[in-house]
Protein backbone atom coordinates (compact mmCIF):
# COMPACT_ATOMS: atom_id res chain seq x y z
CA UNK A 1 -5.29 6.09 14.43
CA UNK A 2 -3.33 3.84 16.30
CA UNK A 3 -0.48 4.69 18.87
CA UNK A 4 2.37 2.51 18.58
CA UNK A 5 5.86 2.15 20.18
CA UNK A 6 9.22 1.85 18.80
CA UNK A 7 8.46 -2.19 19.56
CA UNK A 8 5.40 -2.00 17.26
CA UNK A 9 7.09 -0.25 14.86
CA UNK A 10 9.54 -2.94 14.12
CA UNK A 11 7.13 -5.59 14.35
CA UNK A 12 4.50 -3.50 12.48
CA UNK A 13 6.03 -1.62 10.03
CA UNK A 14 10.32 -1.70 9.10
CA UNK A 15 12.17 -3.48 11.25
CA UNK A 16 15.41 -0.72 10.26
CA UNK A 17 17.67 -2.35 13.00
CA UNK A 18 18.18 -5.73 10.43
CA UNK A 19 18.72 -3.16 7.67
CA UNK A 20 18.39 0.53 8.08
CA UNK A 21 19.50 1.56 4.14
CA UNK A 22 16.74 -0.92 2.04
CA UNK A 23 12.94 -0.01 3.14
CA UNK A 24 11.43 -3.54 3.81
CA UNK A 25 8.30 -2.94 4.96
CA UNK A 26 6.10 -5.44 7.04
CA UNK A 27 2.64 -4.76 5.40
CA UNK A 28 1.80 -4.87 1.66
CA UNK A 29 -0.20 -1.68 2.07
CA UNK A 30 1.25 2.03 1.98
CA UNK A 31 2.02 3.57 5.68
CA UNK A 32 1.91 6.37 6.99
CA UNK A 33 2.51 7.66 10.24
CA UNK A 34 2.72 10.77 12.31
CA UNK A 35 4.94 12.10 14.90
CA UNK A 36 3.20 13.82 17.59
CA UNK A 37 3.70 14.88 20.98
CA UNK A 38 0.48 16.19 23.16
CA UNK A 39 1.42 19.46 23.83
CA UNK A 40 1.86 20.15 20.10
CA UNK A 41 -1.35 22.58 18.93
CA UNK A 42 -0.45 22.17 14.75
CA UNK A 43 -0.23 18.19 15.83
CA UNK A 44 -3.97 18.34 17.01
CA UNK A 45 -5.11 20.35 13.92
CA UNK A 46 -3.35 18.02 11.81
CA UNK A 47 -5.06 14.85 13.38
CA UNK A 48 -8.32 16.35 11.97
CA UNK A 49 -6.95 16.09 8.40
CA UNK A 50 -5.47 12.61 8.62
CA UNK A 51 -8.22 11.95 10.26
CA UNK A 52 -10.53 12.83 7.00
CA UNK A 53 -7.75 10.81 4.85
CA UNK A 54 -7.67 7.78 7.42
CA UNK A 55 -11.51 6.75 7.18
CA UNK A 56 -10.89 7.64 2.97
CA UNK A 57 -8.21 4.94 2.61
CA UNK A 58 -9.38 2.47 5.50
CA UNK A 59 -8.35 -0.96 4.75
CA UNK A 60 -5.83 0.18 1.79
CA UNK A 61 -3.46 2.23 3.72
CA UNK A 62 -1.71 1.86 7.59
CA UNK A 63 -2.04 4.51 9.43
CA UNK A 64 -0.18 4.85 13.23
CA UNK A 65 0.84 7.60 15.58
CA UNK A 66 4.22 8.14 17.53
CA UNK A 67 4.48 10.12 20.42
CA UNK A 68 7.88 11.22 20.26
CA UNK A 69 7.57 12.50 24.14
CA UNK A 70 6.83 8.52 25.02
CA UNK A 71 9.26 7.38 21.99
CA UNK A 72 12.47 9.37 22.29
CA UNK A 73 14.53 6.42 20.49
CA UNK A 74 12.39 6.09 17.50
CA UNK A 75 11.78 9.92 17.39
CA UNK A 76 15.97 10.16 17.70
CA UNK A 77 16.09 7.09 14.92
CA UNK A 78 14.26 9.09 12.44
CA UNK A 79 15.67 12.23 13.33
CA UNK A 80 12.50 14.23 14.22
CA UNK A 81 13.58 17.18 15.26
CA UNK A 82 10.01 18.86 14.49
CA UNK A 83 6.38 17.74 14.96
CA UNK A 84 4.19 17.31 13.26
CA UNK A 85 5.84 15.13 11.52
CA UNK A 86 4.87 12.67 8.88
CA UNK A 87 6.86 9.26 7.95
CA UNK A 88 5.29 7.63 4.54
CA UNK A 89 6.38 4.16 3.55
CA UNK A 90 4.62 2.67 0.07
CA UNK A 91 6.83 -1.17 -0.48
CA UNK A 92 10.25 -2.08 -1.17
CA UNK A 93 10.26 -0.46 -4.97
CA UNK A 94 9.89 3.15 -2.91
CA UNK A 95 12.23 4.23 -0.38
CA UNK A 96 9.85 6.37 2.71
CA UNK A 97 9.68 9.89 3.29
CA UNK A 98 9.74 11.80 5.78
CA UNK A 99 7.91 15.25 5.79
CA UNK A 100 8.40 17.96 8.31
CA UNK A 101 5.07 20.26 8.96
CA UNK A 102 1.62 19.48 7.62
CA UNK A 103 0.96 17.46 4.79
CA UNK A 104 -1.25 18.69 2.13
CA UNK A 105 -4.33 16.50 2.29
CA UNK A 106 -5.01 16.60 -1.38
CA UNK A 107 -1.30 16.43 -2.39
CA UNK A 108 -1.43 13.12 0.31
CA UNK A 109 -3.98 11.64 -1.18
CA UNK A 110 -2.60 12.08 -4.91
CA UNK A 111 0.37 10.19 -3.29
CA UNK A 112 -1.63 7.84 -1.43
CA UNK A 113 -3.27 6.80 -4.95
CA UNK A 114 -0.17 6.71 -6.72
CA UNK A 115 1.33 4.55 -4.33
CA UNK A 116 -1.75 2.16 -4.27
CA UNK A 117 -1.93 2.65 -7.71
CA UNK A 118 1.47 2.24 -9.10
CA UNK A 119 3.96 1.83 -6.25
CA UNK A 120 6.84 0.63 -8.66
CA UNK A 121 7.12 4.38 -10.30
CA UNK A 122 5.65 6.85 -8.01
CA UNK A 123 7.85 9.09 -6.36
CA UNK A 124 7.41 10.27 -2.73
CA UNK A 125 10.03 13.24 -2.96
CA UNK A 126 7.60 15.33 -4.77
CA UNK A 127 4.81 15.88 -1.59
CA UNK A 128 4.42 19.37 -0.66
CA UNK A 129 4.12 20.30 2.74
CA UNK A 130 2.72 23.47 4.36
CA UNK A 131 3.46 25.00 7.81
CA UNK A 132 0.48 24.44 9.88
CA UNK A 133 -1.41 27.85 10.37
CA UNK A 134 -2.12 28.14 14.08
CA UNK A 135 -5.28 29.75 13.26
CA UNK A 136 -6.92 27.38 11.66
């Protein structure tokens, strides 16, 4: 997964300073993107699981990583107040989410297909999320 900076992300993926209330994404394929920070143990377990989900969807979906230690403005732009974090973006006809916690990886990857799928009617609100389980 790629690391990128608040720089990248404008170039890469919504440049949200030209117009922060319409998503106009950069790339034609579905993003998604975690917030991270090193020192974040249910960050590192999640990694494993987009990890999985990354290699499924390679060449069909973005994926990046923020480090919101390293990329305090972009963290502060999204308001990420709590890691992981995950920030999905699917084309103009879908406006991103943003989900605190883990994501499902099946209930991602139902998304993921919708998007791909059907971007103009799939809706991104419905994603569950579960609270990473430090034991895992």
């Amino acid at each position: 997964m790629e690391k990128i900076s608040k720089s990248e992300f404008l170039d890469k993926v919504w440049d949200y300073t030209e117009n922060d209330v319409e998503f106009k994404p950069k790339s034609d394929k579905p993003t998604v993107i975690k917030f991270y920070a090193d020192w974040c143990q249910p960050c590192k377990l999640y990694d494993k699981k987009l990890d999985v989900i990354e290699k499924a969807y390679e060449g069909k979906v973005n994926f990046f990583k923020v480090n919101v230690e390293t990329e305090k403005d972009l963290a502060a732009d999204f308001k990420i107040a709590s890691i992981p974090a995950t920030f999905i973006g699917a084309g103009e006809q879908v406006q991103p989410a943003i989900l605190l916690g883990v994501v499902d990886e099946i209930e991602l990857k139902r998304h993921l297909n919708g998007v791909i799928n059907n971007p103009q009617s799939h809706d991104l609100t419905e994603i569950k999320v579960q609270l990473p389980d430090e034991g895992e």
